[in-house]
N, C-alpha and C. Protein backbone atom coordinates (compact mmCIF):
# COMPACT_ATOMS: atom_id res chain seq x y z
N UNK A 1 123.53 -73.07 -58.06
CA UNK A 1 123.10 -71.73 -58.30
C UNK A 1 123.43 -70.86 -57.09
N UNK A 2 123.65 -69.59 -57.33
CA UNK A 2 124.06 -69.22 -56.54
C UNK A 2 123.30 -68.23 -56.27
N UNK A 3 122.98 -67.67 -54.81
CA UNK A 3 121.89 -66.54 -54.32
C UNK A 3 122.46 -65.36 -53.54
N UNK A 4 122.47 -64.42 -53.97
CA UNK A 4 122.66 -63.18 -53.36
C UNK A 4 122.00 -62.89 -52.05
N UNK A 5 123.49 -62.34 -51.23
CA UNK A 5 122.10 -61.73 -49.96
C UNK A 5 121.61 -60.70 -50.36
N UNK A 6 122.47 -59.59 -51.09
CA UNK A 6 122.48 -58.25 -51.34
C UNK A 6 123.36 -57.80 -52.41
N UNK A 7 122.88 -56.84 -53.35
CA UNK A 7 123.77 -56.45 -54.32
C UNK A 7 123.83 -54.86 -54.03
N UNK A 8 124.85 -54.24 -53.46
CA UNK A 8 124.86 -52.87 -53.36
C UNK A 8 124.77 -52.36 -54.74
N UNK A 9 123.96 -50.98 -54.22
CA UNK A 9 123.77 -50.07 -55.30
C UNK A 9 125.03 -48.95 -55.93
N UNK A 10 125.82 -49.30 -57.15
CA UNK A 10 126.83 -48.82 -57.12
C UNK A 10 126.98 -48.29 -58.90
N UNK A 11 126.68 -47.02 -58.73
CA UNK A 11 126.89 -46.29 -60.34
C UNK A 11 127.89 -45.91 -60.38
N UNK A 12 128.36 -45.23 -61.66
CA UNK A 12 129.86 -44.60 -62.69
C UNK A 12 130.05 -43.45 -61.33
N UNK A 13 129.20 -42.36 -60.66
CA UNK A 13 129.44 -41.53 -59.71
C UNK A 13 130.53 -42.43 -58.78
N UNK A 14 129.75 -43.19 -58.01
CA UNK A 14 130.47 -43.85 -56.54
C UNK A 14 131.94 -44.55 -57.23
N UNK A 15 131.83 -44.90 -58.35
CA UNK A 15 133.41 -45.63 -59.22
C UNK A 15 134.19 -44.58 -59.55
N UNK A 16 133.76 -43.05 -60.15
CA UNK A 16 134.35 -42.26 -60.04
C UNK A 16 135.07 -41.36 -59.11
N UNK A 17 134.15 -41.12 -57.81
CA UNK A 17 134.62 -40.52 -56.23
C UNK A 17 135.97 -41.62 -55.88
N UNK A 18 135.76 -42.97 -56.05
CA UNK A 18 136.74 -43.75 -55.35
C UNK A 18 138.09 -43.57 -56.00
N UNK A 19 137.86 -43.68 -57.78
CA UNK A 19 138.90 -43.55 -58.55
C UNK A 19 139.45 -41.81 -58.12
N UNK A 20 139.17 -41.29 -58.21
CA UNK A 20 139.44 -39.66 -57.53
C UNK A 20 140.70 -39.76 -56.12
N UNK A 21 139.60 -40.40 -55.30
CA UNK A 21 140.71 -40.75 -53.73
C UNK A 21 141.79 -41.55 -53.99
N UNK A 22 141.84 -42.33 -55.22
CA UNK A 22 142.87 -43.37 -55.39
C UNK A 22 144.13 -42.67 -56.03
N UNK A 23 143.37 -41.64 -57.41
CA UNK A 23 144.33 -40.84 -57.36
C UNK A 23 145.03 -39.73 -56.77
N UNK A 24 144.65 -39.35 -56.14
CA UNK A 24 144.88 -38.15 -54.67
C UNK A 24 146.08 -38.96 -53.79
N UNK A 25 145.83 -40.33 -53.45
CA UNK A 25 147.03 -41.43 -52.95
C UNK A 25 146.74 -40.82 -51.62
N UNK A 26 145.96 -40.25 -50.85
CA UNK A 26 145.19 -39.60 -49.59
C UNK A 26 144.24 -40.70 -49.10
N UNK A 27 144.76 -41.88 -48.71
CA UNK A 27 144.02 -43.44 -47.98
C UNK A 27 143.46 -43.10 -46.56
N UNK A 28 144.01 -42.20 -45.93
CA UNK A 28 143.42 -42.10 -44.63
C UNK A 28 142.92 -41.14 -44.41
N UNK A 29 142.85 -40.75 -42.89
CA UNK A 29 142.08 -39.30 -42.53
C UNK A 29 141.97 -38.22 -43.26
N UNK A 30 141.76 -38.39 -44.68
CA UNK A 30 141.94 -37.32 -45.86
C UNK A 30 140.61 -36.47 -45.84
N UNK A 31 140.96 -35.33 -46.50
CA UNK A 31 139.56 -34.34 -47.31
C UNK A 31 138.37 -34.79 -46.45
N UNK A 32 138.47 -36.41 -47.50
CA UNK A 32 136.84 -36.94 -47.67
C UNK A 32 136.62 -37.26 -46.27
N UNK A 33 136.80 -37.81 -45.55
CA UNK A 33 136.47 -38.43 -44.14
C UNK A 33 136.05 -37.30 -43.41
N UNK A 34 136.63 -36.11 -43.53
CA UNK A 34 136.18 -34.85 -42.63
C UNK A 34 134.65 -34.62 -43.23
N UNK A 35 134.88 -33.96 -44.54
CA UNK A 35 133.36 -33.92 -45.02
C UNK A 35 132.30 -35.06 -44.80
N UNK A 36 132.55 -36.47 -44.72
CA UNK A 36 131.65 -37.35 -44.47
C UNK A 36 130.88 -36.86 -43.31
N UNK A 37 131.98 -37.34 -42.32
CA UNK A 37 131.85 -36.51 -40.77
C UNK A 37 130.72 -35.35 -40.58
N UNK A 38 131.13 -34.74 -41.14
CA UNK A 38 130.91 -33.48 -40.73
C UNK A 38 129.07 -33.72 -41.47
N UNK A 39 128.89 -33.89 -42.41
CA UNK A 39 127.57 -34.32 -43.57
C UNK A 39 126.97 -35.20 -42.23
N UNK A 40 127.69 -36.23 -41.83
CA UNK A 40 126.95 -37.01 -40.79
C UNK A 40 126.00 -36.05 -39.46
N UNK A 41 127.20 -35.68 -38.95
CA UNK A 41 126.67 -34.38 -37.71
C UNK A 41 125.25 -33.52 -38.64
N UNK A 42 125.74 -32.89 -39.54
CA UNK A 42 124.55 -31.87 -40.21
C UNK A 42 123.10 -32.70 -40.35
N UNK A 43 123.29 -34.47 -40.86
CA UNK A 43 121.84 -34.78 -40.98
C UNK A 43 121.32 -35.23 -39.84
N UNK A 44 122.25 -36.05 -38.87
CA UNK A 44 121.32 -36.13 -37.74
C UNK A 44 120.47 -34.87 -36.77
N UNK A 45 121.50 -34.18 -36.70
CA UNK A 45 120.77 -32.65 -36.66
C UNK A 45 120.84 -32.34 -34.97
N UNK A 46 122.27 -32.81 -35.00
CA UNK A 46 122.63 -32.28 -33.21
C UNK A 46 124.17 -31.58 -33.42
N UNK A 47 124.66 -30.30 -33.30
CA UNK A 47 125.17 -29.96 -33.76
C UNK A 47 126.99 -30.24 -32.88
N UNK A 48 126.25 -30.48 -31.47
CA UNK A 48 127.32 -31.01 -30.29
C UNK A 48 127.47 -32.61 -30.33
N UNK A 49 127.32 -33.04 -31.24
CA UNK A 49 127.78 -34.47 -31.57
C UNK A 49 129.51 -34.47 -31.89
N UNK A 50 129.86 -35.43 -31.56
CA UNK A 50 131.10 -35.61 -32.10
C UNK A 50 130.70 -36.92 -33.18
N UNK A 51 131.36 -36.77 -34.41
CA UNK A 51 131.61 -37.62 -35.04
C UNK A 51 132.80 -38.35 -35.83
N UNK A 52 133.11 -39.67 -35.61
CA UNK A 52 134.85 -39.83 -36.00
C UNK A 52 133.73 -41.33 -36.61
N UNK A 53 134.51 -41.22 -38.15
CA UNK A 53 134.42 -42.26 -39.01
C UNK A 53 135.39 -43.28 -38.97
N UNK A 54 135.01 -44.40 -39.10
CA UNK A 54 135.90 -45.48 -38.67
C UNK A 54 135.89 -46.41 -39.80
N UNK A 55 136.98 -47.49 -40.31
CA UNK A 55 136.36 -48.51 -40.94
C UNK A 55 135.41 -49.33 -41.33
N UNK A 56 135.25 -50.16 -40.04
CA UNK A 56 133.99 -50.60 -40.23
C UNK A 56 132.48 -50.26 -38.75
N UNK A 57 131.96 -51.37 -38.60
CA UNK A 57 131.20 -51.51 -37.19
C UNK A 57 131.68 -52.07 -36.41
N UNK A 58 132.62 -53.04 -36.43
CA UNK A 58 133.14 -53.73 -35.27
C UNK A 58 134.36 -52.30 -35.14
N UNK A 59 134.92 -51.94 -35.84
CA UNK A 59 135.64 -51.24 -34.92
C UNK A 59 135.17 -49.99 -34.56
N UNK A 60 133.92 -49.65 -34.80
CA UNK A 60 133.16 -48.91 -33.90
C UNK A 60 132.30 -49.66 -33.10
N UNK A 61 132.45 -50.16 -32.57
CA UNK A 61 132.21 -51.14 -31.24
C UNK A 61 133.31 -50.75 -30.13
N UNK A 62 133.79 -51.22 -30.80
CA UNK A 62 135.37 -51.30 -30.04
C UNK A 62 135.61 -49.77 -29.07
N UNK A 63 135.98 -48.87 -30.22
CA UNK A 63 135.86 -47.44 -29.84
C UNK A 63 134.90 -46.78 -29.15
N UNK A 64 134.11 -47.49 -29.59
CA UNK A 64 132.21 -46.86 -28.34
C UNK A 64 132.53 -47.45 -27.25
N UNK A 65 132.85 -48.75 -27.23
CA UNK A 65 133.41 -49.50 -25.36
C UNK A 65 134.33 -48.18 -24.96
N UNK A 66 135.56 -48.57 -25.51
CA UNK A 66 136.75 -47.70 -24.86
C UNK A 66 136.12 -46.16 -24.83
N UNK A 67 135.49 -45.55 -25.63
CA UNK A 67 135.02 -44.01 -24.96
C UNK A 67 134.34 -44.44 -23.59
N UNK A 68 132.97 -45.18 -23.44
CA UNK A 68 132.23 -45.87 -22.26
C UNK A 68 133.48 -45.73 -21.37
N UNK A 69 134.56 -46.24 -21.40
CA UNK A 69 135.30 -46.68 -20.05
C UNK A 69 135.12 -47.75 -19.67
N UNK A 70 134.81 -48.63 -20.54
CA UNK A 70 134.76 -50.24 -20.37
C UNK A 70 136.54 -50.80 -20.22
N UNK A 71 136.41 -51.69 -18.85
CA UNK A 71 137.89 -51.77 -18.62
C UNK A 71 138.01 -53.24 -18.63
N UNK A 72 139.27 -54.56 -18.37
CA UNK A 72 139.02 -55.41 -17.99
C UNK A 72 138.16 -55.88 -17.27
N UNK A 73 137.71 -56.92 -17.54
CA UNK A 73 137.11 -57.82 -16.34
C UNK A 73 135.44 -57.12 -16.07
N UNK A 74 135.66 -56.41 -17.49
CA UNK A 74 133.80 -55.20 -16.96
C UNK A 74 133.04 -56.15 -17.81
N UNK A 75 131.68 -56.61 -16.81
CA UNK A 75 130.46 -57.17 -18.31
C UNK A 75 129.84 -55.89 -18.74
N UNK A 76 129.88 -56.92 -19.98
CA UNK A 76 128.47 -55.89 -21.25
C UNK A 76 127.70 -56.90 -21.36
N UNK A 77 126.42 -56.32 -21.64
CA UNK A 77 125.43 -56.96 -21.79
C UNK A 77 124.67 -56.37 -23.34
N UNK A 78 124.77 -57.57 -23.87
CA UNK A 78 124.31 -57.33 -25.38
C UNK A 78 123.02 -57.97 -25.63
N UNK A 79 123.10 -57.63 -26.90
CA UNK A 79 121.65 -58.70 -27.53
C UNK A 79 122.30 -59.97 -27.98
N UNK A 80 121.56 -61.54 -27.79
CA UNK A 80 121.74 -62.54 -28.24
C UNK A 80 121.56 -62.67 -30.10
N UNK A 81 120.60 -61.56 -30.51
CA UNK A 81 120.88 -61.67 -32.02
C UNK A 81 121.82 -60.35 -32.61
N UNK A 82 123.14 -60.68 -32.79
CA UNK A 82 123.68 -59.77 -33.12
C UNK A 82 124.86 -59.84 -33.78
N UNK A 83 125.50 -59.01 -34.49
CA UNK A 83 126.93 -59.68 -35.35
C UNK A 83 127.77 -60.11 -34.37
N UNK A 84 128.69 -61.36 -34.97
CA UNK A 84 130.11 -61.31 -33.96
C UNK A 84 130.76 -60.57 -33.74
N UNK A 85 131.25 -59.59 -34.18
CA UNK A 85 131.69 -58.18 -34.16
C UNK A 85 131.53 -57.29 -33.23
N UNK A 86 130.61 -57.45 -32.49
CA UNK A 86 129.97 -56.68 -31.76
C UNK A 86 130.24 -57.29 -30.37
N UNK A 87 130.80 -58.69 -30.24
CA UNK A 87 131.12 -59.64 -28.64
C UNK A 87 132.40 -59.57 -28.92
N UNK A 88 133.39 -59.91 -30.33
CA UNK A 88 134.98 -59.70 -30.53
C UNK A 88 134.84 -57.91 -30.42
N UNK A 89 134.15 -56.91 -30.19
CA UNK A 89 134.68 -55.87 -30.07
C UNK A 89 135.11 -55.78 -28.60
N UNK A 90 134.14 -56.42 -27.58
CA UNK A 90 133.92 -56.44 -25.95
C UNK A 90 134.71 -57.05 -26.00
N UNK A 91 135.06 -58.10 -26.57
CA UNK A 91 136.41 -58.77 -25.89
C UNK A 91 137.82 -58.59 -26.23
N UNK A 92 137.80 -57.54 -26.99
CA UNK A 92 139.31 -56.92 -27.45
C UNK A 92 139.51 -55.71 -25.96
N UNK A 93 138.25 -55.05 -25.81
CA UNK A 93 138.43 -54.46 -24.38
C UNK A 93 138.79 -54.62 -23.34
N UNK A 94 139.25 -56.66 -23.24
CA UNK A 94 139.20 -57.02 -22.29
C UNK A 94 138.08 -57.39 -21.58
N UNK A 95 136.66 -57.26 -21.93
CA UNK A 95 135.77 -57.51 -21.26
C UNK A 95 135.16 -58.68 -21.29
N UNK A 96 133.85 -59.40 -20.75
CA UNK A 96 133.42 -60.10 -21.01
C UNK A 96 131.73 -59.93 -21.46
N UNK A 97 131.20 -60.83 -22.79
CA UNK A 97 129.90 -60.17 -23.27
C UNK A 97 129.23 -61.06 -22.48
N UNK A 98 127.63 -60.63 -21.95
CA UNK A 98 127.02 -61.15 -21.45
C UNK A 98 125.82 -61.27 -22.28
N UNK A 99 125.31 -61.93 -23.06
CA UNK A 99 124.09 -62.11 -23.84
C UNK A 99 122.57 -61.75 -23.41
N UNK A 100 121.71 -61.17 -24.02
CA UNK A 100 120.58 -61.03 -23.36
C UNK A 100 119.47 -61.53 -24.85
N UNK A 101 118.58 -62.18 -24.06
CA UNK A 101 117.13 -62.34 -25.10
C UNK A 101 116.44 -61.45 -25.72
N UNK A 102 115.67 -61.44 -26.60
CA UNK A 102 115.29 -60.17 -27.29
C UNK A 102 113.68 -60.55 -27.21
N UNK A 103 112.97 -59.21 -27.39
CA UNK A 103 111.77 -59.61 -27.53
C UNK A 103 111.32 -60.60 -28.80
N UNK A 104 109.89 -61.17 -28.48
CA UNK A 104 109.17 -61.76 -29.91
C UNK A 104 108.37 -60.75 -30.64
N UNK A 105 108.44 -59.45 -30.08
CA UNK A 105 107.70 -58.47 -31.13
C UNK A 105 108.65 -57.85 -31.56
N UNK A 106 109.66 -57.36 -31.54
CA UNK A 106 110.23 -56.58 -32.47
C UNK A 106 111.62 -57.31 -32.84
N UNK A 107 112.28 -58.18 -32.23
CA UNK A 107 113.59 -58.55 -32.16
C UNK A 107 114.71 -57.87 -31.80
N UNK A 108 114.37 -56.82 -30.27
CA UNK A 108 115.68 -55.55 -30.18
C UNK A 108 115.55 -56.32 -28.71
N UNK A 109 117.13 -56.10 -28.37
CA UNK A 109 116.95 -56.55 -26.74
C UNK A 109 115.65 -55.89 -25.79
N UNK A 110 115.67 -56.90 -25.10
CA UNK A 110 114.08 -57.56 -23.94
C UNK A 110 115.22 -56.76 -22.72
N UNK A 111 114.24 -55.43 -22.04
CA UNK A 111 115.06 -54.58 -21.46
C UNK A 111 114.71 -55.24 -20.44
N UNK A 112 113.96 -55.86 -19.67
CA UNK A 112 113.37 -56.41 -18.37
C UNK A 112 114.51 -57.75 -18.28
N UNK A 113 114.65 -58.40 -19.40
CA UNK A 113 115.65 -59.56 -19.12
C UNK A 113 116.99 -58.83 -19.05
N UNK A 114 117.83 -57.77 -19.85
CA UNK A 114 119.02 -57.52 -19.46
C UNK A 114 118.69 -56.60 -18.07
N UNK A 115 117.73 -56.29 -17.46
CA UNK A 115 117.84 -55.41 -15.91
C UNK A 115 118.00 -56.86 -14.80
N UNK A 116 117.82 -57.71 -15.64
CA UNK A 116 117.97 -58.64 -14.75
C UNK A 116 119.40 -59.10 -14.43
N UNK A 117 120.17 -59.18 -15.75
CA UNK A 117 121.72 -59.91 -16.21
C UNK A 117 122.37 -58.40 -15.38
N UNK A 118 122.01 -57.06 -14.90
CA UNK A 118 123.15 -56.40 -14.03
C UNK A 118 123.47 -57.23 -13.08
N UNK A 119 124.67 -57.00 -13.15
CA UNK A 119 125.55 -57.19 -11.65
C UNK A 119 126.79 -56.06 -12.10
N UNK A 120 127.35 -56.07 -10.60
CA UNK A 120 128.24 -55.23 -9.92
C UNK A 120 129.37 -54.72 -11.23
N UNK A 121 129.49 -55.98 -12.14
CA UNK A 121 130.75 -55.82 -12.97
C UNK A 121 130.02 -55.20 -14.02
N UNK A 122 128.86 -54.89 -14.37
CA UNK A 122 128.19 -54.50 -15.63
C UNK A 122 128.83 -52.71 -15.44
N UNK A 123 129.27 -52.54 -16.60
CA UNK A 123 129.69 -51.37 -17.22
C UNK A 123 128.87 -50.79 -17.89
N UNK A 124 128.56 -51.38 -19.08
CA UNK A 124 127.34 -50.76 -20.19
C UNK A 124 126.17 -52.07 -20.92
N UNK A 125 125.55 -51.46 -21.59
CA UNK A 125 124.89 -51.95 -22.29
C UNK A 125 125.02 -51.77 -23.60
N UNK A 126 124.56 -53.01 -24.41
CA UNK A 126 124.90 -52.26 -26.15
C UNK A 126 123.41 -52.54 -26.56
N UNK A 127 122.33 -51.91 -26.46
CA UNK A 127 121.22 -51.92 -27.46
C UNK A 127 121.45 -52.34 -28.74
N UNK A 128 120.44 -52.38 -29.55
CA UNK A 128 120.56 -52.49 -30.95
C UNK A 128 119.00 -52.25 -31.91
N UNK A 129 119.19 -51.84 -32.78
CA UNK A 129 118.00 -51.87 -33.53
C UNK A 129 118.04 -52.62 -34.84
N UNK A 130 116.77 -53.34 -35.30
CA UNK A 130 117.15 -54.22 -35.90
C UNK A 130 115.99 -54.59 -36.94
N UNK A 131 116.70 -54.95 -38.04
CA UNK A 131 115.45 -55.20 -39.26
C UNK A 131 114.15 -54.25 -39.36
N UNK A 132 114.17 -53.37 -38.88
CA UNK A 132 113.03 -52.11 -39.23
C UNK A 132 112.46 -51.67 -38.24
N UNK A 133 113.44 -52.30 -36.84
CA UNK A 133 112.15 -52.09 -35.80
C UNK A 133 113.63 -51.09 -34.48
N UNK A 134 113.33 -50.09 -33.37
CA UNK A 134 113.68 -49.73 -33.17
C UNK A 134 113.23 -49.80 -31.37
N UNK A 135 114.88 -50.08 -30.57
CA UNK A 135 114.98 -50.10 -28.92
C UNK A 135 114.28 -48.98 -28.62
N UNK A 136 113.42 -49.21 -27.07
CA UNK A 136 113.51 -48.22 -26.74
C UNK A 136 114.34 -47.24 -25.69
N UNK A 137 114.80 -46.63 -27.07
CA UNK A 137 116.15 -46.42 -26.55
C UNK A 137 116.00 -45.33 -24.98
N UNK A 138 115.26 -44.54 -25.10
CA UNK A 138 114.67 -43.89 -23.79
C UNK A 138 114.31 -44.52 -22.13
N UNK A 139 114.24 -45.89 -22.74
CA UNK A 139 114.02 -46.64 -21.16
C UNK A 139 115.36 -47.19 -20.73
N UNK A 140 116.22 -47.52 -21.95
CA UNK A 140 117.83 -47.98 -21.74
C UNK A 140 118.44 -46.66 -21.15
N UNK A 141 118.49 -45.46 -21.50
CA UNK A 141 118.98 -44.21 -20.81
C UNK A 141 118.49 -44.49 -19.16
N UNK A 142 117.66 -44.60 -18.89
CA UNK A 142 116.67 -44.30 -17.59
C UNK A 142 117.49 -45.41 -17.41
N UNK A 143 117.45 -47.25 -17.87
CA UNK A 143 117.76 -47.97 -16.47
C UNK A 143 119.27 -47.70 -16.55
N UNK A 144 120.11 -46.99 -17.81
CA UNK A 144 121.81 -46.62 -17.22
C UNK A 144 121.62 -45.79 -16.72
N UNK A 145 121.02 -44.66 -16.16
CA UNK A 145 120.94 -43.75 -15.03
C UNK A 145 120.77 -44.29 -13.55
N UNK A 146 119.90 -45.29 -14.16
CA UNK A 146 119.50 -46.04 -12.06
C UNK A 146 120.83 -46.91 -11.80
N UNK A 147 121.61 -47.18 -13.17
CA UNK A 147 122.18 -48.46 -12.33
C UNK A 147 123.71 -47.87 -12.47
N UNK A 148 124.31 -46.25 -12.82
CA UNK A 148 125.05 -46.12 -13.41
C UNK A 148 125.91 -46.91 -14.05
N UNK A 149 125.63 -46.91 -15.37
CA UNK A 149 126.29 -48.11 -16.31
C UNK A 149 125.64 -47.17 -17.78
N UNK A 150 126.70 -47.14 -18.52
CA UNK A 150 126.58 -46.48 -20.21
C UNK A 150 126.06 -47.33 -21.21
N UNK A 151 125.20 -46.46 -21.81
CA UNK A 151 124.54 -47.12 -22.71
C UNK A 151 124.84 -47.16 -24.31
N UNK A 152 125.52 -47.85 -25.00
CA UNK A 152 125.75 -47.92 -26.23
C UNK A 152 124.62 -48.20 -27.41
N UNK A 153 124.56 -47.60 -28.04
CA UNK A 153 123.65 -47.67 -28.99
C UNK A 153 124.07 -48.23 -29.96
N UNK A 154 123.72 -49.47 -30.86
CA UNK A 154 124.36 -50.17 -31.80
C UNK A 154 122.88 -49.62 -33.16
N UNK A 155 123.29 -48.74 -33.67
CA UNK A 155 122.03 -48.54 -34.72
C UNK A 155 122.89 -48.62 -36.59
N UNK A 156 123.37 -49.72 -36.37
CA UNK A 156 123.80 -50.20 -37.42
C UNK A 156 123.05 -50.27 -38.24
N UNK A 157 121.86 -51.07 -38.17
CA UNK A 157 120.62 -50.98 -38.81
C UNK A 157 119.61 -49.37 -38.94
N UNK A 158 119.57 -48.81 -38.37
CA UNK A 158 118.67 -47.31 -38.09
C UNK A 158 119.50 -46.30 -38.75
N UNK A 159 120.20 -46.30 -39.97
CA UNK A 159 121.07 -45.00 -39.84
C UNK A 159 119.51 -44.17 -40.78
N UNK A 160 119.49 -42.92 -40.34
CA UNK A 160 118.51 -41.80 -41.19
C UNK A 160 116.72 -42.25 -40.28
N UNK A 161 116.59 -43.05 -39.63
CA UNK A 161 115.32 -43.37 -38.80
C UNK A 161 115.23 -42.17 -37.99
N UNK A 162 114.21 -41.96 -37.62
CA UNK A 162 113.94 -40.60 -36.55
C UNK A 162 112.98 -41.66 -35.46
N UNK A 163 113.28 -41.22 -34.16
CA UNK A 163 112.55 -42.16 -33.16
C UNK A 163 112.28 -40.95 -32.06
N UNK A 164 111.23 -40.88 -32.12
CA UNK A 164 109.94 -40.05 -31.29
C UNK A 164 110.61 -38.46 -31.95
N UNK A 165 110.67 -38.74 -33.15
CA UNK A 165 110.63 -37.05 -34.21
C UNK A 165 112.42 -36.60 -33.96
N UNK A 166 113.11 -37.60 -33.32
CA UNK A 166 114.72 -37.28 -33.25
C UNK A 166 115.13 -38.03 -34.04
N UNK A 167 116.48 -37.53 -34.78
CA UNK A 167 117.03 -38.85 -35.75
C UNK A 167 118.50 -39.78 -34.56
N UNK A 168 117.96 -40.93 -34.98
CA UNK A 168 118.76 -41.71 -34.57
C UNK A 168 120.36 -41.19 -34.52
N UNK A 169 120.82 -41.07 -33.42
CA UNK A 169 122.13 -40.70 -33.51
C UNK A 169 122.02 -39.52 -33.18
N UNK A 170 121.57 -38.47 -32.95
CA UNK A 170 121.38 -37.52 -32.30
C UNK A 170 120.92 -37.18 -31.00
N UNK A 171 120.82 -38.23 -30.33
CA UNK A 171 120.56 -38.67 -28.70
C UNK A 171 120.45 -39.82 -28.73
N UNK A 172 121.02 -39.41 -26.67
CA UNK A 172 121.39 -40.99 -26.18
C UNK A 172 122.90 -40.70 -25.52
N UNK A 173 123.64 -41.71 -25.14
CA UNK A 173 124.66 -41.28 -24.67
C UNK A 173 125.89 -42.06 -25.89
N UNK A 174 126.08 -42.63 -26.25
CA UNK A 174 126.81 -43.04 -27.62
C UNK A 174 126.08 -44.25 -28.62
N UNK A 175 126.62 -43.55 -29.67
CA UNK A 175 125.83 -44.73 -31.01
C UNK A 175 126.61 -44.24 -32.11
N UNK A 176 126.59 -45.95 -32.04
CA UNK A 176 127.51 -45.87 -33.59
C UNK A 176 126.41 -46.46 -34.79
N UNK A 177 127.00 -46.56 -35.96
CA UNK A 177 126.62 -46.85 -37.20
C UNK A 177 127.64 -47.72 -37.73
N UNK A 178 126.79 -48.28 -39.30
CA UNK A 178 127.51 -49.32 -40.16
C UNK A 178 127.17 -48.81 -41.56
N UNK A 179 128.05 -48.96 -41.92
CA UNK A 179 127.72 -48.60 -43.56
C UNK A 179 128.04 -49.90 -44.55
N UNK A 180 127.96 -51.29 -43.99
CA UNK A 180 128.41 -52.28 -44.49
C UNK A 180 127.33 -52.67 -46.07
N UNK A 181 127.57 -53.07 -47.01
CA UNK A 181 126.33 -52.93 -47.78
C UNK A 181 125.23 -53.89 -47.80
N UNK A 182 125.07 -54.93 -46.55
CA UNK A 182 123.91 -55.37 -46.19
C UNK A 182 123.32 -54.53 -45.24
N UNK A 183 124.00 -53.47 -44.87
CA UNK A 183 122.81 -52.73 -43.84
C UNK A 183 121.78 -51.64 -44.94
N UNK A 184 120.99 -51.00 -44.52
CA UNK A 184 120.02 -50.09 -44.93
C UNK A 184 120.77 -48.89 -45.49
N UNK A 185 121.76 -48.26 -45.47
CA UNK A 185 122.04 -47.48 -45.98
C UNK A 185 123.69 -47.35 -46.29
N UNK A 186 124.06 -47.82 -47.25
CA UNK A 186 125.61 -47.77 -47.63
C UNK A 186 126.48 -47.01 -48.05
N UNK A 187 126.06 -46.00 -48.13
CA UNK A 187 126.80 -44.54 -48.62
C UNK A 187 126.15 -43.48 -48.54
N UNK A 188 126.84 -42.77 -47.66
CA UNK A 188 125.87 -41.22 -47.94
C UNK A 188 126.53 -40.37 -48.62
């Protein structure tokens, strides 16, 4: 027998929009990707955001390092529960991931254990939020300010969450999203 992790939610609308782009023969940076974009910026509700839609999350990983300025031979320091995607993005940078423990109350990286994993080569950090519960992402800003080192926000899980009355993605210094259809929200 076989068990589902997840069955995305998918009506005659979302089969029709796709059949539309298919006939248009417009596969890339077309129409739709601007308006996504742009719909994205309007709901988080920061109007100096930049937003560039990507395939998936790992290759917004990837692209959040390389904006950071993550170079060879730079550690990141991630969360130990997290997609592979997210350590093959650091290491397409050239970098190397450095794992960190997460708390037992919420399951988002344990900020006291990665202040520990800096050293000299640490570049950034990649937070994450996870299964309903949310970093605090405000103390990760503060220790990349003390230790200058960039803070990536992985809110793959958080897209549309508001954290202390801001929506996710509208502060911070970079954060990406996933629209994969095991995450929380698969189409906007």
């Amino acid at each position: 027998m076989k068990v589902s992790v997840y069955k995305p939610l998918i009506d005659q609308s979302d089969i029709d929009a796709v059949s539309s782009v298919l006939l248009e023969a417009w596969l890339g940076q077309g129409k739709h990707v601007k308006t996504f974009e742009e719909k994205i910026k309007l709901f988080i509700g920061n109007p100096d955001r930049k937003v560039v839609a990507v395939s998936n999350g790992t290759s917004a990983a990837h692209l959040s390092l390389l904006a950071a300025g993550v170079k060879p031979n730079d550690e990141v320091i991630l969360s130990s529960l997290n997609f592979v995607g997210v350590s093959q993005a650091i290491i397409a940078a050239g970098a190397k991931p450095v794992f960190c423990d997460i708390t037992n109350e919420n399951l988002t990286i344990d900020i006291d254990k990665a202040e520990k994993l800096i050293s000299k080569n640490t570049s950034a950090i990649i937070t994450l939020d996870y299964g309903g519960n949310q970093c605090d992402l405000d103390k990760f800003l503060l220790l990349g300010k003390k230790y200058d080192i960039r803070i990536i926000h992985d809110a793959a899980h958080s897209f549309g969450w508001k954290n202390k009355d801001r929506y996710t993605g509208s502060f911070g210094d970079i954060c990406f999203f996933s629209f994969d259809p095991v995450k929380n929200f698969t189409i906007f």
